[in-house]
PDB file of N, CA and C in Angstrom:
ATOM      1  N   UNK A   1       8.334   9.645  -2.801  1.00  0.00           N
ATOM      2  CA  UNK A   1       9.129   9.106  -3.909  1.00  0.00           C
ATOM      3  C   UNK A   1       9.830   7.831  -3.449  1.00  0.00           C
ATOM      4  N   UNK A   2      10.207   7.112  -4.495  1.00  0.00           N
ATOM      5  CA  UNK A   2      10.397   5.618  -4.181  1.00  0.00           C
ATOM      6  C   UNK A   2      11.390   5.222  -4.777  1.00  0.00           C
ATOM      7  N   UNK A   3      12.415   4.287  -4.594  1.00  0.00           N
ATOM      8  CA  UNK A   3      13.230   3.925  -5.014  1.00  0.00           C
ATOM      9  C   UNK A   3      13.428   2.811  -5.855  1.00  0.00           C
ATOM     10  N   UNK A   4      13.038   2.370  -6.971  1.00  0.00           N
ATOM     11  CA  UNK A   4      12.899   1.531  -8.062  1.00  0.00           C
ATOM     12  C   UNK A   4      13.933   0.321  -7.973  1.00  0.00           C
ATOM     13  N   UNK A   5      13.556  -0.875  -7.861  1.00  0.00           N
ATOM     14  CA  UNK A   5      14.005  -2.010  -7.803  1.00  0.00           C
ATOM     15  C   UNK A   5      13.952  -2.919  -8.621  1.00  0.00           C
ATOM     16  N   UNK A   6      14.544  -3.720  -9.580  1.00  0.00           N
ATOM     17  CA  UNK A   6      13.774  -4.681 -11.103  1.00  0.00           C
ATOM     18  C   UNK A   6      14.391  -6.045 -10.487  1.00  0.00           C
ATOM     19  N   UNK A   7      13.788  -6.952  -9.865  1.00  0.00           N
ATOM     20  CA  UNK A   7      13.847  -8.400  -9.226  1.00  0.00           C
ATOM     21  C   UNK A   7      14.426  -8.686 -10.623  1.00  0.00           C
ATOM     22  N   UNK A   8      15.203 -10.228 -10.145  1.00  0.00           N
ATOM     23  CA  UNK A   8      15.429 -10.738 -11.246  1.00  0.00           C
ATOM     24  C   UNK A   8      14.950 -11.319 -12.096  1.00  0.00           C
ATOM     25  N   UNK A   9      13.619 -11.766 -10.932  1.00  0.00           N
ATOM     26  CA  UNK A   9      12.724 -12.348 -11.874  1.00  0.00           C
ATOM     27  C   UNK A   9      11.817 -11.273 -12.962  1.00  0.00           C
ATOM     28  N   UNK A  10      11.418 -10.054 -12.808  1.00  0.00           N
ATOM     29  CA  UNK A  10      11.460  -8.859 -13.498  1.00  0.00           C
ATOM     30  C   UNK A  10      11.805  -9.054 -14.637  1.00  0.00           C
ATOM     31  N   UNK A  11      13.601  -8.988 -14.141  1.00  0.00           N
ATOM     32  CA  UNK A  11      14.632  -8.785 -15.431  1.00  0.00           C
ATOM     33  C   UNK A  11      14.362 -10.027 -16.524  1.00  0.00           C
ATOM     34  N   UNK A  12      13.853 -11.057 -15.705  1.00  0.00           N
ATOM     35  CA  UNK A  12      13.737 -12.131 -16.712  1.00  0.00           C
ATOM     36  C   UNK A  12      12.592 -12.179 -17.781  1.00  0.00           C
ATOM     37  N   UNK A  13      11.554 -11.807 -17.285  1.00  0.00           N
ATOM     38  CA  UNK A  13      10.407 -11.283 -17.863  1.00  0.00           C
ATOM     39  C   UNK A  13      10.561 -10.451 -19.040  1.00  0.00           C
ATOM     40  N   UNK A  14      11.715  -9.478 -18.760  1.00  0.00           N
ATOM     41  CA  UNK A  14      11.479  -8.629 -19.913  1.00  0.00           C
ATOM     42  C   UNK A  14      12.808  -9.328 -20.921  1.00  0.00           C
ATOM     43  N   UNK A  15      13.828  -9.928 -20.736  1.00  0.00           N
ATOM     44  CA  UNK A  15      14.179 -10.977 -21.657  1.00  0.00           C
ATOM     45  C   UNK A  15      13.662 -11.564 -22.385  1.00  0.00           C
ATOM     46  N   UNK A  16      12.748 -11.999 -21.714  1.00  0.00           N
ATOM     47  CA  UNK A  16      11.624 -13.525 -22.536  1.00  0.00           C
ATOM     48  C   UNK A  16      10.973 -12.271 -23.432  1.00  0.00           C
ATOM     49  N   UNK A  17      10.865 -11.874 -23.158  1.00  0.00           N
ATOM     50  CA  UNK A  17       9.634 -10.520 -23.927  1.00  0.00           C
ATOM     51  C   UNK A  17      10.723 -10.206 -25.033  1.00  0.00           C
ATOM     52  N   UNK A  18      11.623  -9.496 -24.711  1.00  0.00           N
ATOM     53  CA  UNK A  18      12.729  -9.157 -25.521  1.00  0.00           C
ATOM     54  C   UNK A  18      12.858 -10.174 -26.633  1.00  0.00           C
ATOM     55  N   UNK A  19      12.990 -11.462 -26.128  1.00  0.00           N
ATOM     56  CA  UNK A  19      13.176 -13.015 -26.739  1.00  0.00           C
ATOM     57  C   UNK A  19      11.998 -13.109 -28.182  1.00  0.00           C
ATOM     58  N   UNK A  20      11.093 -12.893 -27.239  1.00  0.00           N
ATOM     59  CA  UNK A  20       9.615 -13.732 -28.117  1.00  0.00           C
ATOM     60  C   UNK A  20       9.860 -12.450 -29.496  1.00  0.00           C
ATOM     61  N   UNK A  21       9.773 -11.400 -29.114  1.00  0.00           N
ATOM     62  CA  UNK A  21       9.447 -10.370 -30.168  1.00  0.00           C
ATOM     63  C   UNK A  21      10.662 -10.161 -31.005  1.00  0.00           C
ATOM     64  N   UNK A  22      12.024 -10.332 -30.680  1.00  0.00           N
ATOM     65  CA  UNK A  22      13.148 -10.291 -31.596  1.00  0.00           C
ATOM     66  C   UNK A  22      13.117 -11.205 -32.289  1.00  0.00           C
ATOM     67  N   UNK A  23      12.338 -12.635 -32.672  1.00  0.00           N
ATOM     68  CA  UNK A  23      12.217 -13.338 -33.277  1.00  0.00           C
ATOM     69  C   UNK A  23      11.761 -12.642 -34.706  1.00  0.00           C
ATOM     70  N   UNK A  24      10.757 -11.820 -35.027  1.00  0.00           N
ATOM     71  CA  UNK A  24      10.290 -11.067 -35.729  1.00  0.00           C
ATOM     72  C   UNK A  24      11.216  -9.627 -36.074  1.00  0.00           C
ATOM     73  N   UNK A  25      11.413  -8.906 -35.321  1.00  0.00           N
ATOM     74  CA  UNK A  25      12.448  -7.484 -35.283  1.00  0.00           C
ATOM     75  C   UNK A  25      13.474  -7.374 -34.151  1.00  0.00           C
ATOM     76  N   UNK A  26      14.604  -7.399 -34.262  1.00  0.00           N
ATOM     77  CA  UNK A  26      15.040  -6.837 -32.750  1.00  0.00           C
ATOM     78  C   UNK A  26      14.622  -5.100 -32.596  1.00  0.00           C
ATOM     79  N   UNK A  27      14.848  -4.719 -33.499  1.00  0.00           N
ATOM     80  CA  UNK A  27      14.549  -3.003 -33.371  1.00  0.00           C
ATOM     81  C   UNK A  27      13.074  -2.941 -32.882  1.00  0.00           C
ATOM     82  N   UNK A  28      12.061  -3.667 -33.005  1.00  0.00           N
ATOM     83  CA  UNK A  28      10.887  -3.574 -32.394  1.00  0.00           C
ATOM     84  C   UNK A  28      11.381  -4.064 -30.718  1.00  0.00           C
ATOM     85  N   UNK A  29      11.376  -5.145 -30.776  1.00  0.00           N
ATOM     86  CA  UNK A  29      11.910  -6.051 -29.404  1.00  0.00           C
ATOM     87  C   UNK A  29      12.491  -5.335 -28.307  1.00  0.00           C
ATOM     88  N   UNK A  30      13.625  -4.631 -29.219  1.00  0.00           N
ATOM     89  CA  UNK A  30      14.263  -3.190 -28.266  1.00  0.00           C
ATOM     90  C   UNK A  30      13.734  -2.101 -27.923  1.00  0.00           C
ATOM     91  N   UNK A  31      12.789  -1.860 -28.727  1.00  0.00           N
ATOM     92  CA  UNK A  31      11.717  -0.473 -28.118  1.00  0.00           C
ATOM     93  C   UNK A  31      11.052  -0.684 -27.689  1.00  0.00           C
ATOM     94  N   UNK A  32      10.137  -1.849 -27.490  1.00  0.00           N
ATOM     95  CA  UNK A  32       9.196  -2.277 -26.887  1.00  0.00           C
ATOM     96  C   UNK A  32       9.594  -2.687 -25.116  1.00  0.00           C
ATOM     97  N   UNK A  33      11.247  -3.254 -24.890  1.00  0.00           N
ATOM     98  CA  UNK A  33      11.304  -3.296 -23.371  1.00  0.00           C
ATOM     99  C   UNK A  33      11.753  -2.039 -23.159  1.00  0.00           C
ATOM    100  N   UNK A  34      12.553  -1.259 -23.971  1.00  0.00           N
ATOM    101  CA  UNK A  34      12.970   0.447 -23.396  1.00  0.00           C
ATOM    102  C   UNK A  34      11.382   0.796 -22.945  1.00  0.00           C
ATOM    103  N   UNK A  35      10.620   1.074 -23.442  1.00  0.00           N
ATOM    104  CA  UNK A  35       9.206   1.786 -23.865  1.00  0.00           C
ATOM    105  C   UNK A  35       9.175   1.636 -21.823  1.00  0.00           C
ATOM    106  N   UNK A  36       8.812  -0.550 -21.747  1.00  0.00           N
ATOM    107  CA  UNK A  36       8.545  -0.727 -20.524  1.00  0.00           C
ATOM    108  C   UNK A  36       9.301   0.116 -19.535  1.00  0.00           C
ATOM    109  N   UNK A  37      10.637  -0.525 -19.549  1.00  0.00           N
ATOM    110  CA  UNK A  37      11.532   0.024 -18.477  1.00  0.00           C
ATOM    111  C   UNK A  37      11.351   1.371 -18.117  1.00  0.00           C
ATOM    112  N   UNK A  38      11.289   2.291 -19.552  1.00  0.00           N
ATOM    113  CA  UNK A  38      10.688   4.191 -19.373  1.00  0.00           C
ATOM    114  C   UNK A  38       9.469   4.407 -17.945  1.00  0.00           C
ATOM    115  N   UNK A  39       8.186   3.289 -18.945  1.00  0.00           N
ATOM    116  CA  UNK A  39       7.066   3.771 -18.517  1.00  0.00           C
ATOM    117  C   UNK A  39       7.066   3.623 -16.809  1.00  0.00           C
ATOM    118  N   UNK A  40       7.724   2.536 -16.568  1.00  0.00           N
ATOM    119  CA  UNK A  40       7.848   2.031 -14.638  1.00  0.00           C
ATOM    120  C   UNK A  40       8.512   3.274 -14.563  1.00  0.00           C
ATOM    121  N   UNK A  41       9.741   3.631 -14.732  1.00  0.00           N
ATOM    122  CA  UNK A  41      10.206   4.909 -13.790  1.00  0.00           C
ATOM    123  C   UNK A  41       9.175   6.398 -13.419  1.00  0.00           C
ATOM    124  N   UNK A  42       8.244   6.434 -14.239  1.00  0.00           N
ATOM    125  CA  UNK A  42       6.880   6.538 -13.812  1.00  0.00           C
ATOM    126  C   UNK A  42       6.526   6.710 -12.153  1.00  0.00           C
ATOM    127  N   UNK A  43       7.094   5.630 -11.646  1.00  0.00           N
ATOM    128  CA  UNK A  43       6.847   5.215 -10.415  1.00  0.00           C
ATOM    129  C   UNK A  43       7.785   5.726  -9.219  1.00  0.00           C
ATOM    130  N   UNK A  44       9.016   5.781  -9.465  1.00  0.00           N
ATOM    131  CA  UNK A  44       9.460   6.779  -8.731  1.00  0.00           C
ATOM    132  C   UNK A  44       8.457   8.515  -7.950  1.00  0.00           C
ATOM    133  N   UNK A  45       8.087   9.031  -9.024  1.00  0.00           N
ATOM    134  CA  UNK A  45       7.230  10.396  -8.954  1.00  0.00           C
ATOM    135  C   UNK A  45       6.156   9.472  -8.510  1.00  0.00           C
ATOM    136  N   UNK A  46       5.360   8.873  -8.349  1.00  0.00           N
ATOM    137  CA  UNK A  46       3.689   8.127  -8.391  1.00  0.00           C
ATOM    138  C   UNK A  46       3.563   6.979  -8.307  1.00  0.00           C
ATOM    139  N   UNK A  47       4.106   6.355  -7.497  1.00  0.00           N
ATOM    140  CA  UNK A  47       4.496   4.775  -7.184  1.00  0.00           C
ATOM    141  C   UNK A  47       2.760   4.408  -6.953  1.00  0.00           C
ATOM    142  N   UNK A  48       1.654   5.344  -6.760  1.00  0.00           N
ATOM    143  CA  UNK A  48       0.400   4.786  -6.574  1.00  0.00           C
ATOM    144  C   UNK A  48      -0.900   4.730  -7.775  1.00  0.00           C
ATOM    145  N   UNK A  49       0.287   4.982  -8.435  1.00  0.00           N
ATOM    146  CA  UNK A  49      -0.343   5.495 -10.220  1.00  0.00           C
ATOM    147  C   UNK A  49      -1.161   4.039 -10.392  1.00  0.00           C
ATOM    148  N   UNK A  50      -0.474   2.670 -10.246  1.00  0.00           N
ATOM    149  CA  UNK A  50      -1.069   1.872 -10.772  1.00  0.00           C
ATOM    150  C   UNK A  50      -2.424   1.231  -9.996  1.00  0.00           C
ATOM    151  N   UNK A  51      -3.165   0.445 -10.438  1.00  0.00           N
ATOM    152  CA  UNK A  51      -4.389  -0.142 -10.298  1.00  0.00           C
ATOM    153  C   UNK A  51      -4.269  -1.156  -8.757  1.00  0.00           C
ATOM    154  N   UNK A  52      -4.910  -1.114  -7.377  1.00  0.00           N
ATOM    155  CA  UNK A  52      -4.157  -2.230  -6.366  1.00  0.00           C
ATOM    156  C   UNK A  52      -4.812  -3.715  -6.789  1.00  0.00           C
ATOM    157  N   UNK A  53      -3.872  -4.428  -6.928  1.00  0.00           N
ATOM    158  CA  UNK A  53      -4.259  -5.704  -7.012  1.00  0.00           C
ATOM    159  C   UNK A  53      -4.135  -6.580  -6.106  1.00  0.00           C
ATOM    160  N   UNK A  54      -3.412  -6.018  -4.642  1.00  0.00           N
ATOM    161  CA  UNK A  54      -4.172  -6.855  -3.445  1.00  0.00           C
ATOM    162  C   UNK A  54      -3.146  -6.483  -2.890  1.00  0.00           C
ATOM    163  N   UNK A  55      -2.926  -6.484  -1.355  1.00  0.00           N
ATOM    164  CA  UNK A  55      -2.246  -5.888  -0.035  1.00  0.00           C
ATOM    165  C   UNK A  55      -1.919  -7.291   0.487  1.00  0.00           C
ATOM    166  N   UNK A  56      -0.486  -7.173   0.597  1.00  0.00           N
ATOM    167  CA  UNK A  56       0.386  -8.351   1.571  1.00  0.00           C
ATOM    168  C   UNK A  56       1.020  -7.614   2.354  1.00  0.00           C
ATOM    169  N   UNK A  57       1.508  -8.494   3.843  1.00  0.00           N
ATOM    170  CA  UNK A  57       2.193  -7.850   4.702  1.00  0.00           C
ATOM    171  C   UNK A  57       3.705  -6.903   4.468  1.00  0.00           C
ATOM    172  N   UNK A  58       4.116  -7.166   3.416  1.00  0.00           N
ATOM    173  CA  UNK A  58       4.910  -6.209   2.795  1.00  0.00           C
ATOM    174  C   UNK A  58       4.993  -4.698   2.405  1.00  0.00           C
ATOM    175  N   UNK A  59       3.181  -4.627   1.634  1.00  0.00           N
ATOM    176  CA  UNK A  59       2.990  -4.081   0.996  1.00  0.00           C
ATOM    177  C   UNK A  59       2.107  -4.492   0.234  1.00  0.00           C
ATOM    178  N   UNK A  60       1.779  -3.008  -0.586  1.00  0.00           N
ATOM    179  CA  UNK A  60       0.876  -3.227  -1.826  1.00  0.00           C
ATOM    180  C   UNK A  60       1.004  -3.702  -3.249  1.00  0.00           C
ATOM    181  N   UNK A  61       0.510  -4.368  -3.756  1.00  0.00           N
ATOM    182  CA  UNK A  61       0.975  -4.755  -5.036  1.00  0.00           C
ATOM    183  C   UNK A  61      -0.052  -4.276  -6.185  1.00  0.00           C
ATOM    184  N   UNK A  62       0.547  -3.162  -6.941  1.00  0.00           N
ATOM    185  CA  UNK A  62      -0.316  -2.353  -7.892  1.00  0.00           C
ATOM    186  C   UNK A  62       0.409  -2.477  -9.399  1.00  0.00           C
ATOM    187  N   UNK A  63      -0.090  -2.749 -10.201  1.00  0.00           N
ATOM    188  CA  UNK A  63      -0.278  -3.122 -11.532  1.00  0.00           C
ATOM    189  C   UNK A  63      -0.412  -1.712 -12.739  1.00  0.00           C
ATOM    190  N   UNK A  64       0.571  -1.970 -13.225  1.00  0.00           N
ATOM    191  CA  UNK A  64       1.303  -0.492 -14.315  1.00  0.00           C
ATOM    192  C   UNK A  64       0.439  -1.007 -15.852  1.00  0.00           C
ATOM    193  N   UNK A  65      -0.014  -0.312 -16.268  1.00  0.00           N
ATOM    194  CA  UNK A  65      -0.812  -0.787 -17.791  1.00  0.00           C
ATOM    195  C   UNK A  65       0.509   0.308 -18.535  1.00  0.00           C
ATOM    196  N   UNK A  66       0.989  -0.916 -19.547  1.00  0.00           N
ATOM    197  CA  UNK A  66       1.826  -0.422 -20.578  1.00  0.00           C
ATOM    198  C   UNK A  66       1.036  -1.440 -22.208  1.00  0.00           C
ATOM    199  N   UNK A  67       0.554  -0.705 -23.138  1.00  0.00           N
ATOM    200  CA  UNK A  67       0.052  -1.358 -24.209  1.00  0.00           C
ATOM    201  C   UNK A  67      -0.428  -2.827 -23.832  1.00  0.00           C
ATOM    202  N   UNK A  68      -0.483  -3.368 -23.627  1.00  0.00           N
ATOM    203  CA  UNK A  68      -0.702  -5.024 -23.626  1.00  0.00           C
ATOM    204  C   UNK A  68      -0.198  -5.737 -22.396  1.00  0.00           C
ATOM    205  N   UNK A  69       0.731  -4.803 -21.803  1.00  0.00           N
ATOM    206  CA  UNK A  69       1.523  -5.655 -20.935  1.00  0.00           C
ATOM    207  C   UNK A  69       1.230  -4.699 -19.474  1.00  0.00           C
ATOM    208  N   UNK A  70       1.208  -5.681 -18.189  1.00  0.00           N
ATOM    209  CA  UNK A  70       0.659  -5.250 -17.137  1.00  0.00           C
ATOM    210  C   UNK A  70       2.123  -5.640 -16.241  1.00  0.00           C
ATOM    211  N   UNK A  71       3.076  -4.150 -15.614  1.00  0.00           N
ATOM    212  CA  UNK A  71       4.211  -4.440 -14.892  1.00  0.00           C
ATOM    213  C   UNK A  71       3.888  -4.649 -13.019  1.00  0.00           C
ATOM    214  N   UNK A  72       3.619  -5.765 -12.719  1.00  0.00           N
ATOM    215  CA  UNK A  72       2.973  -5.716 -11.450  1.00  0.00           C
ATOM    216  C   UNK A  72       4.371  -5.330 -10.787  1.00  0.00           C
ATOM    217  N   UNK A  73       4.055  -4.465  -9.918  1.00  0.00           N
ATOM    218  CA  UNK A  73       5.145  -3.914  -8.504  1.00  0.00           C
ATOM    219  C   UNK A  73       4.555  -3.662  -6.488  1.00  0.00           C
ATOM    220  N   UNK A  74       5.447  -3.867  -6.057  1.00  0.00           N
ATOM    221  CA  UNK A  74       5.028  -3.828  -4.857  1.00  0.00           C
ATOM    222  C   UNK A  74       5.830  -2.593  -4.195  1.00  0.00           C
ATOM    223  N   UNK A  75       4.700  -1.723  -3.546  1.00  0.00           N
ATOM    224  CA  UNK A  75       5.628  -0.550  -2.759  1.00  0.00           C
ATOM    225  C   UNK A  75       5.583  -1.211  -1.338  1.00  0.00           C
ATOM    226  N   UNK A  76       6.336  -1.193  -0.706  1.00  0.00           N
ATOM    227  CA  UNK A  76       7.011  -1.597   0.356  1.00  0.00           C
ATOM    228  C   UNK A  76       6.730  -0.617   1.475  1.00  0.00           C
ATOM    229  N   UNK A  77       6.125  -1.366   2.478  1.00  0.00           N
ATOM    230  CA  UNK A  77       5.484  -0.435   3.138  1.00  0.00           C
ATOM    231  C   UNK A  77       6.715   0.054   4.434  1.00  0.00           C
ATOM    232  N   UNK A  78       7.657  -0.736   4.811  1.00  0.00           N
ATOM    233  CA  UNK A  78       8.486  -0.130   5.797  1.00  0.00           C
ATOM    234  C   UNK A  78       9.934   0.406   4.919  1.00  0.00           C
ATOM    235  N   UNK A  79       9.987   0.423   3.650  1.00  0.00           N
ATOM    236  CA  UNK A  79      11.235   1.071   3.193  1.00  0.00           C
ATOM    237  C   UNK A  79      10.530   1.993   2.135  1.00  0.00           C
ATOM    238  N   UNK A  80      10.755   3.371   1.511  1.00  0.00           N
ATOM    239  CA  UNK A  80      10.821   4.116   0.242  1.00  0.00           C
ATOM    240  C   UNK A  80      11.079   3.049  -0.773  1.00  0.00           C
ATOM    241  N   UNK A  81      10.741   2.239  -0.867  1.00  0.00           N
ATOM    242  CA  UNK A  81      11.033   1.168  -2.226  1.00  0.00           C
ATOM    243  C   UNK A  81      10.380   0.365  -3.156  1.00  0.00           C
ATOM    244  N   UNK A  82      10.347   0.141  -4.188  1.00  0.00           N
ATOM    245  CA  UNK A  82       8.963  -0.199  -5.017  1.00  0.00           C
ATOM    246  C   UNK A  82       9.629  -1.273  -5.770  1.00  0.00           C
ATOM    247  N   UNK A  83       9.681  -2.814  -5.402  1.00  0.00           N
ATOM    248  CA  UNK A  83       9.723  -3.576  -6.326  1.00  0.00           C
ATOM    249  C   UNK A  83       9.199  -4.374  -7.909  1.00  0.00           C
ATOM    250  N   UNK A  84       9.921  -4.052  -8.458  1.00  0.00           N
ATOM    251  CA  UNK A  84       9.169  -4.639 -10.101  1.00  0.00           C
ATOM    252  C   UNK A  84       9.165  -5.977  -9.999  1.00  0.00           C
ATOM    253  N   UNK A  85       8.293  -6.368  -9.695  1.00  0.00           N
ATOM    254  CA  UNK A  85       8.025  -8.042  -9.426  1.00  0.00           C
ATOM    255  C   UNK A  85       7.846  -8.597 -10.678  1.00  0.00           C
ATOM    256  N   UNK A  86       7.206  -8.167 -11.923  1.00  0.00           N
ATOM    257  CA  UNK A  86       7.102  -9.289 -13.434  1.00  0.00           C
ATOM    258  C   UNK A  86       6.597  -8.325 -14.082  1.00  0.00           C
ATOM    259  N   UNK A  87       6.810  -8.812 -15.127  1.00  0.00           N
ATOM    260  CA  UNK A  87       6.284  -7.972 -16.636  1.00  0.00           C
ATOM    261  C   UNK A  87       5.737  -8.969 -17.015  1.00  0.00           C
ATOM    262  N   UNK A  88       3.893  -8.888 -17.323  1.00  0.00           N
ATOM    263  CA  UNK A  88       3.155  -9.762 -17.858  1.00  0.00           C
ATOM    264  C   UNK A  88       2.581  -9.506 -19.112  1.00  0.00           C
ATOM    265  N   UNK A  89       1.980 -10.473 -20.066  1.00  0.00           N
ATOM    266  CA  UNK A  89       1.600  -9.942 -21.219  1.00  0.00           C
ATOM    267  C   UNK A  89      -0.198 -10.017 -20.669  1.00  0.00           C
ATOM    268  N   UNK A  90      -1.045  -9.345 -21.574  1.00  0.00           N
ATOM    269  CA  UNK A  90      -1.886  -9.078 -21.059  1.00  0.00           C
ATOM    270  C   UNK A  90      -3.644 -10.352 -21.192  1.00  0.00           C
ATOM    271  N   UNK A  91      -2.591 -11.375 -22.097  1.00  0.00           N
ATOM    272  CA  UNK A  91      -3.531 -12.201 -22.519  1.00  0.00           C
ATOM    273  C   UNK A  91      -3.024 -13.487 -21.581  1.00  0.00           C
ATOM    274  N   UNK A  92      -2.184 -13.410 -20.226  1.00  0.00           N
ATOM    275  CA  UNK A  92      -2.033 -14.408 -19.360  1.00  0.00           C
ATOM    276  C   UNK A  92      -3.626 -14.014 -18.521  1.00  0.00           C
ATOM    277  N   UNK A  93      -4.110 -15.315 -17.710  1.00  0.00           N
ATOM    278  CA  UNK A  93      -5.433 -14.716 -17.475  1.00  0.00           C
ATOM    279  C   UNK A  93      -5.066 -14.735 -15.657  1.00  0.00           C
ATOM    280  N   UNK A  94      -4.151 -15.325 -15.224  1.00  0.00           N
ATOM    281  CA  UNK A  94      -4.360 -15.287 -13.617  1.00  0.00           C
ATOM    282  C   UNK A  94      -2.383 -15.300 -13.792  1.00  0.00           C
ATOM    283  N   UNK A  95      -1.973 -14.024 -12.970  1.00  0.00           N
ATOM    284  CA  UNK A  95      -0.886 -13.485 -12.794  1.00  0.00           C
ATOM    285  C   UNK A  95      -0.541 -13.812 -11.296  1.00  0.00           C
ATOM    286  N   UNK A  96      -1.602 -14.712 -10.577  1.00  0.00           N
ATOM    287  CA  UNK A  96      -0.817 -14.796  -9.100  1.00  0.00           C
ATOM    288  C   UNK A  96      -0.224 -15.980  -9.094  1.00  0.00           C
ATOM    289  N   UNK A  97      -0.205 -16.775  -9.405  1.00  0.00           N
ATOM    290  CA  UNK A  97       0.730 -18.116  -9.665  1.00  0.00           C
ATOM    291  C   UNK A  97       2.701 -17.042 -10.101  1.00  0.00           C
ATOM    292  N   UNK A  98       2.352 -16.038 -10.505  1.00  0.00           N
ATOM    293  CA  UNK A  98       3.797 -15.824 -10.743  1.00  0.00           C
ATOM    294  C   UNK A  98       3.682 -14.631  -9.494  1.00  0.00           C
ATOM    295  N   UNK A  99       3.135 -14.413  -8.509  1.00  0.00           N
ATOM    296  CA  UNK A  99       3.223 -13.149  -7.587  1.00  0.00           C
ATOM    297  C   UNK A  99       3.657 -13.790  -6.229  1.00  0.00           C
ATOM    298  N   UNK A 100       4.038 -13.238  -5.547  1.00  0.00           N
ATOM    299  CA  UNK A 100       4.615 -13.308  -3.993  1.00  0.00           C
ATOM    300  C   UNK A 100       3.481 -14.679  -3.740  1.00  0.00           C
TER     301      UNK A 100
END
Protein backbone atom coordinates (compact mmCIF):
# COMPACT_ATOMS: atom_id res chain seq x y z
CA UNK A 1 0.00 0.00 0.00
CA UNK A 2 1.07 3.43 -0.97
CA UNK A 3 0.79 6.65 0.09
CA UNK A 4 -1.00 9.06 -2.38
CA UNK A 5 0.59 12.28 -3.35
CA UNK A 6 -1.32 15.03 -5.97
CA UNK A 7 1.88 17.30 -7.36
CA UNK A 8 0.87 20.56 -7.99
CA UNK A 9 1.14 20.26 -11.17
CA UNK A 10 -1.66 17.36 -10.77
CA UNK A 11 -3.68 19.80 -8.82
CA UNK A 12 -3.43 22.07 -11.72
CA UNK A 13 -4.58 19.72 -14.22
CA UNK A 14 -7.60 18.99 -12.56
CA UNK A 15 -8.44 22.87 -12.23
CA UNK A 16 -8.03 23.42 -15.88
CA UNK A 17 -10.37 20.37 -16.24
CA UNK A 18 -12.59 21.71 -13.55
CA UNK A 19 -12.18 25.17 -15.65
CA UNK A 20 -12.89 23.90 -19.25
CA UNK A 21 -16.11 21.88 -18.18
CA UNK A 22 -17.70 24.50 -15.66
CA UNK A 23 -17.94 26.64 -18.55
CA UNK A 24 -20.96 24.47 -19.57
CA UNK A 25 -22.15 23.02 -15.80
CA UNK A 26 -20.29 23.43 -12.66
CA UNK A 27 -22.37 20.48 -11.16
CA UNK A 28 -20.98 18.38 -14.05
CA UNK A 29 -17.33 20.00 -13.68
CA UNK A 30 -17.62 19.02 -9.95
CA UNK A 31 -18.40 15.41 -10.43
CA UNK A 32 -16.36 14.84 -13.02
CA UNK A 33 -12.90 15.91 -10.85
CA UNK A 34 -14.55 14.18 -7.53
CA UNK A 35 -15.25 11.01 -9.90
CA UNK A 36 -11.14 11.53 -10.78
CA UNK A 37 -9.79 12.24 -7.41
CA UNK A 38 -12.23 8.89 -6.09
CA UNK A 39 -11.02 6.74 -8.90
CA UNK A 40 -6.84 7.42 -8.06
CA UNK A 41 -7.39 6.51 -4.40
CA UNK A 42 -7.83 3.27 -6.13
CA UNK A 43 -4.20 3.28 -5.85
CA UNK A 44 -3.48 3.26 -2.45
CA UNK A 45 -4.99 -0.71 -2.31
CA UNK A 46 -3.30 -1.37 -6.15
CA UNK A 47 -0.91 1.26 -6.97
CA UNK A 48 -0.06 -1.43 -9.99
CA UNK A 49 -3.62 -1.40 -11.29
CA UNK A 50 -2.61 0.98 -13.99
CA UNK A 51 -1.13 0.30 -17.54
CA UNK A 52 3.29 0.88 -17.31
CA UNK A 53 4.11 3.56 -19.46
CA UNK A 54 7.82 3.47 -18.94
CA UNK A 55 10.40 2.99 -15.88
CA UNK A 56 12.67 5.98 -14.66
CA UNK A 57 15.20 5.85 -12.03
CA UNK A 58 12.60 6.84 -9.58
CA UNK A 59 10.24 4.59 -10.48
CA UNK A 60 7.47 3.45 -12.52
CA UNK A 61 5.15 5.53 -14.24
CA UNK A 62 1.67 3.76 -14.81
CA UNK A 63 -1.34 5.36 -16.30
CA UNK A 64 -5.06 5.17 -14.47
CA UNK A 65 -7.96 5.06 -17.34
CA UNK A 66 -10.83 7.19 -15.90
CA UNK A 67 -13.64 7.80 -18.90
CA UNK A 68 -11.57 9.88 -21.30
CA UNK A 69 -9.02 10.96 -19.08
CA UNK A 70 -5.66 9.07 -18.40
CA UNK A 71 -4.20 10.03 -14.49
CA UNK A 72 -0.45 9.26 -15.12
CA UNK A 73 1.35 8.44 -11.55
CA UNK A 74 4.65 7.29 -10.50
CA UNK A 75 5.20 4.65 -7.63
CA UNK A 76 8.36 5.41 -6.17
CA UNK A 77 10.54 2.84 -5.90
CA UNK A 78 12.63 3.72 -2.58
CA UNK A 79 9.57 5.24 -0.55
CA UNK A 80 5.68 3.57 -0.12
CA UNK A 81 4.60 6.56 -2.29
CA UNK A 82 2.76 7.07 -5.49
CA UNK A 83 2.87 10.40 -7.12
CA UNK A 84 -0.10 11.89 -9.26
CA UNK A 85 1.97 13.51 -11.80
CA UNK A 86 -1.11 14.98 -14.40
CA UNK A 87 -4.51 14.40 -15.30
CA UNK A 88 -4.68 14.14 -19.09
CA UNK A 89 -7.56 14.25 -21.42
CA UNK A 90 -7.51 11.43 -23.65
CA UNK A 91 -7.46 13.13 -27.07
CA UNK A 92 -3.80 14.80 -26.13
CA UNK A 93 -1.71 12.41 -28.40
CA UNK A 94 1.96 12.41 -26.71
CA UNK A 95 1.73 12.99 -22.76
CA UNK A 96 5.63 12.97 -22.30
CA UNK A 97 6.34 16.53 -23.05
CA UNK A 98 4.22 17.02 -19.73
CA UNK A 99 6.06 13.82 -17.78
CA UNK A 100 9.30 13.79 -15.69
Amino acid sequence: MGEINWTAEAEAWLCNIYSYIAKDSAIVAERVVSEIYEKAQILEEFPEIGYLYRSEPEGDIRILLYGHYRVAYLIKKDLNQIDILGVFHGSLDDIDQYLI
